[in-house]
Protein backbone atom coordinates (compact mmCIF):
# COMPACT_ATOMS: atom_id res chain seq x y z
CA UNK A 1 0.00 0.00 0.00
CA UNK A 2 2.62 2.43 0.91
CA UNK A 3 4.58 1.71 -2.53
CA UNK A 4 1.48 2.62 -4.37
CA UNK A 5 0.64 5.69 -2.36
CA UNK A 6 4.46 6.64 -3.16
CA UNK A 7 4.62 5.85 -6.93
CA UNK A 8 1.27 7.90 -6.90
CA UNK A 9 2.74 10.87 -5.60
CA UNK A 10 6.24 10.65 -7.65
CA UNK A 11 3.73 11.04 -10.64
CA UNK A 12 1.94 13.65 -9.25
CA UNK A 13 5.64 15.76 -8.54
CA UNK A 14 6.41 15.11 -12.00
CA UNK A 15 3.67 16.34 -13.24
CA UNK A 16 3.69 18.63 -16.44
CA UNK A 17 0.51 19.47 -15.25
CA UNK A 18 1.50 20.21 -11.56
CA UNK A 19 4.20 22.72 -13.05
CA UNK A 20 2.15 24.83 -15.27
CA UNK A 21 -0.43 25.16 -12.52
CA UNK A 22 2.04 26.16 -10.06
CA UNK A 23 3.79 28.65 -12.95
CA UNK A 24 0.58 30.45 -13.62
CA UNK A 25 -0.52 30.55 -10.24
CA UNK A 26 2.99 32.24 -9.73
CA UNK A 27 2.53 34.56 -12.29
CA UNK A 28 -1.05 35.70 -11.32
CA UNK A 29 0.23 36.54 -8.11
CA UNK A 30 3.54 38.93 -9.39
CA UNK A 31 0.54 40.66 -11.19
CA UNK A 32 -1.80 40.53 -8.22
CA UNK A 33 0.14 41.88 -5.97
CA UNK A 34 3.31 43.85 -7.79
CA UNK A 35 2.62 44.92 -11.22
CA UNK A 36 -0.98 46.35 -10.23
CA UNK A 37 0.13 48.43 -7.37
CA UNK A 38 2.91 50.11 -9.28
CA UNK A 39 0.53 50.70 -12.57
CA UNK A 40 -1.32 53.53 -10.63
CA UNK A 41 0.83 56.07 -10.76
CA UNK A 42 1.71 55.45 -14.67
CA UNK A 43 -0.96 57.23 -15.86
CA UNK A 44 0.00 60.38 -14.68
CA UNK A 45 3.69 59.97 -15.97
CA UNK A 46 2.16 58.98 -19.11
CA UNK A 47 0.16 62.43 -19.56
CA UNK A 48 3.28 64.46 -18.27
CA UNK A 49 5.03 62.72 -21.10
CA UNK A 50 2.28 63.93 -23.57
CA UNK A 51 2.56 67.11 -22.81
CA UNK A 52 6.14 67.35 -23.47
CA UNK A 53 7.78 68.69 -26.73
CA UNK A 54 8.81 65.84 -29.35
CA UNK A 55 11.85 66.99 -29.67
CA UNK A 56 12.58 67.32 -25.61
CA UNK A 57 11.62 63.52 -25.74
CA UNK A 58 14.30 61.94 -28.63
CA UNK A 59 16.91 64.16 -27.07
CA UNK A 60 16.65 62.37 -23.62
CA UNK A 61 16.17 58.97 -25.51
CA UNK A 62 19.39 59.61 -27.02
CA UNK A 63 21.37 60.88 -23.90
CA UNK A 64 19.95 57.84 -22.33
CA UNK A 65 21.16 55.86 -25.34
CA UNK A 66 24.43 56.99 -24.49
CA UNK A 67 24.42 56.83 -21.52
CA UNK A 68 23.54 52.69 -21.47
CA UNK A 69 26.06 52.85 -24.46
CA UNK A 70 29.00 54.63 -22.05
CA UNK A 71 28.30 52.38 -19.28
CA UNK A 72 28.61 49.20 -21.40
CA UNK A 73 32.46 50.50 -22.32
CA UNK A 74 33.27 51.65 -18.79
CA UNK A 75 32.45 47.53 -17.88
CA UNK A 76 34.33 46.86 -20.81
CA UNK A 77 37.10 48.34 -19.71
CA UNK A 78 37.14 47.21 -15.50
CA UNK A 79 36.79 44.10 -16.76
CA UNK A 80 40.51 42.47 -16.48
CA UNK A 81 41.55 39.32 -18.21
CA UNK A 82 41.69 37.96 -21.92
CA UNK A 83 38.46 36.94 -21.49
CA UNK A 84 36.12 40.07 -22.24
CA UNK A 85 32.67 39.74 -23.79
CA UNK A 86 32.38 42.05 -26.50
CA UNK A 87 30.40 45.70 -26.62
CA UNK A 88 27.16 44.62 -27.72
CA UNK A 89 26.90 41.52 -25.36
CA UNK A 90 28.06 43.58 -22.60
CA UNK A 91 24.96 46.33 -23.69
CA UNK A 92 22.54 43.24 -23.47
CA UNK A 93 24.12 42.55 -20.15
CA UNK A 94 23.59 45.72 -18.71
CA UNK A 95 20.17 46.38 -20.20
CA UNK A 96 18.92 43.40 -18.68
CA UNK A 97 20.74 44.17 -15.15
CA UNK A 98 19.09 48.04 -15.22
CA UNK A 99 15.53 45.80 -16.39
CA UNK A 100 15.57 44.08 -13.00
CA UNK A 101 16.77 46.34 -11.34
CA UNK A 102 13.69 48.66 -12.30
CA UNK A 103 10.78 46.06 -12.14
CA UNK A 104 11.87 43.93 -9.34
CA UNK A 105 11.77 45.21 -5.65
CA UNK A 106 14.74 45.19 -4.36
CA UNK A 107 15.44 44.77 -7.20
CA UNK A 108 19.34 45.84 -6.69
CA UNK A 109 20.72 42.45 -5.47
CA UNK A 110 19.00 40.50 -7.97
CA UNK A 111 20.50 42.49 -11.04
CA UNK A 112 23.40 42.05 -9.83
CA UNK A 113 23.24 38.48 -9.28
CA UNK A 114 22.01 37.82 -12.75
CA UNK A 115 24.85 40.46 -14.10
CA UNK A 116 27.50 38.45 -12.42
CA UNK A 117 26.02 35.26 -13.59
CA UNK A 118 25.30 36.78 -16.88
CA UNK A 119 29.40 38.31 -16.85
CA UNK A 120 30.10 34.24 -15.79
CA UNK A 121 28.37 32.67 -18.61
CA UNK A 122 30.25 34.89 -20.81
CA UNK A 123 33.46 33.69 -19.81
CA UNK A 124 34.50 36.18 -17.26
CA UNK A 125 36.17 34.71 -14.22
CA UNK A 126 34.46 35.14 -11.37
CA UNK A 127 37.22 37.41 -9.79
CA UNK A 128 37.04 39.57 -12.35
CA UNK A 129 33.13 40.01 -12.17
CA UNK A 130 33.36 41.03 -8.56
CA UNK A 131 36.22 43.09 -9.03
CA UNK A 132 34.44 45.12 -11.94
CA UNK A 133 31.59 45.50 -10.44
CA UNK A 134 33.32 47.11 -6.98
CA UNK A 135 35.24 48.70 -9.26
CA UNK A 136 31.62 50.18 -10.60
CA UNK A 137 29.72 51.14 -7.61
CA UNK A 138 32.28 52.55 -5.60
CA UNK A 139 33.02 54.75 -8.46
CA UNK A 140 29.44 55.72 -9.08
CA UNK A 141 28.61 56.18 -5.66
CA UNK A 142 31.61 58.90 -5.43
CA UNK A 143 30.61 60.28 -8.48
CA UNK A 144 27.05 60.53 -7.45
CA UNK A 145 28.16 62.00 -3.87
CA UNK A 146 30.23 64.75 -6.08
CA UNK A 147 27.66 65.76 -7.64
CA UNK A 148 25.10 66.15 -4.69
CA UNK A 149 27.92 67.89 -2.81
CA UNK A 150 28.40 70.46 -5.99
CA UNK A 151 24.44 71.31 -6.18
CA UNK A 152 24.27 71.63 -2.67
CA UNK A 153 27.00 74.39 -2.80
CA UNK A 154 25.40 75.77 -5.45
CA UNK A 155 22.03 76.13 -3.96
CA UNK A 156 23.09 76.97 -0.71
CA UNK A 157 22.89 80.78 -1.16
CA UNK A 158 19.00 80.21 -1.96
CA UNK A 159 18.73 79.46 1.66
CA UNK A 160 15.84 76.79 1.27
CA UNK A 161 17.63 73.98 2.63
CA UNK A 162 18.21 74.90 6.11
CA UNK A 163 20.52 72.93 8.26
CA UNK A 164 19.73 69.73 7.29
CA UNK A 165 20.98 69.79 4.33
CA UNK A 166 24.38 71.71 5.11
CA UNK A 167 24.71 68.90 7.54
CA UNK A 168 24.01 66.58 4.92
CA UNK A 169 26.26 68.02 2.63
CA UNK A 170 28.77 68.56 5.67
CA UNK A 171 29.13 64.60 5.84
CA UNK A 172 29.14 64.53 2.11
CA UNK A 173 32.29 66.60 1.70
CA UNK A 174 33.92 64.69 4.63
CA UNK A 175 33.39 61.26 2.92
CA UNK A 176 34.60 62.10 0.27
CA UNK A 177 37.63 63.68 1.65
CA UNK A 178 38.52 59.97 3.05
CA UNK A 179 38.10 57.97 0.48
């Protein structure tokens, strides 16, 4: 009895059936309960983006272009080793790492799993990977603290800010002193 009950249910977990069920349930649920909630607030980007001049529009899609296009050669060029993917597969790389990155929550760690996987599969040591991707955020986060520390400067004599923000920028200017 117990042989049958357990060749019954080793069908039943093998089931093609089983999986699709479970996949679609799966599915319904991401759109239950994340891609519904975030769709609310995309109407009113959609009619601010309407209202915009055409030509406003193709010249951010082409800054943003090159920007994707800029950050595909900076990896390109952190990457160490003889074994480098090439521009466009590094592009599809980092499309797809700035895709989950922007639709997942949390979405951070998990793009940059799948990058490094991604980097892996293309025949990048793992080493390397890590190393250019360090190499990557520290340099972005400096960059990014550089330039929050330069408009705060320049806004300062506005006097909106207060002291929260000249403390802000205070600890700003000090981190990057050390580093």
């Amino acid at each position: 009895m117990t042989l049958h009950l357990r060749s019954a249910w080793d069908r039943v977990r093998g089931s093609r059936l089983l999986r699709w069920v479970a996949a679609l349930l799966a599915v319904v649920l991401v759109i239950e309960y994340i891609v519904l909630p975030q769709l609310g607030g995309a109407g009113n980007v959609a009619g601010a983006l309407v209202r915009l001049p055409p030509v406003l529009l193709l010249v951010a899609l082409v800054l943003q272009a090159m920007s994707q296009a800029s950050y595909s050669l900076l990896t390109r060029a952190v990457l160490l080793g003889d074994a480098r993917p090439g521009f466009f597969t590094l592009l599809r790389i980092d499309l797809c790492d700035l895709a989950i990155n922007n639709t997942v929550p949390g979405g951070g760690a998990t793009a940059a799993a799948a990058r490094f996987r991604l980097l892996t599969l293309c025949g990048v040591q793992s080493q390397n990977a890590l190393s250019a991707a360090t190499i990557q955020v520290v340099g972005s986060n400096l960059v990014l603290a550089g330039l929050f520390a330069v408009g705060l400067l320049a806004g300062h004599g506005g006097g909106s800010g207060g002291r929260y923000l000249s403390v802000a920028g205070t600890v700003v200017l000090v981190l990057l002193g050390l580093s």
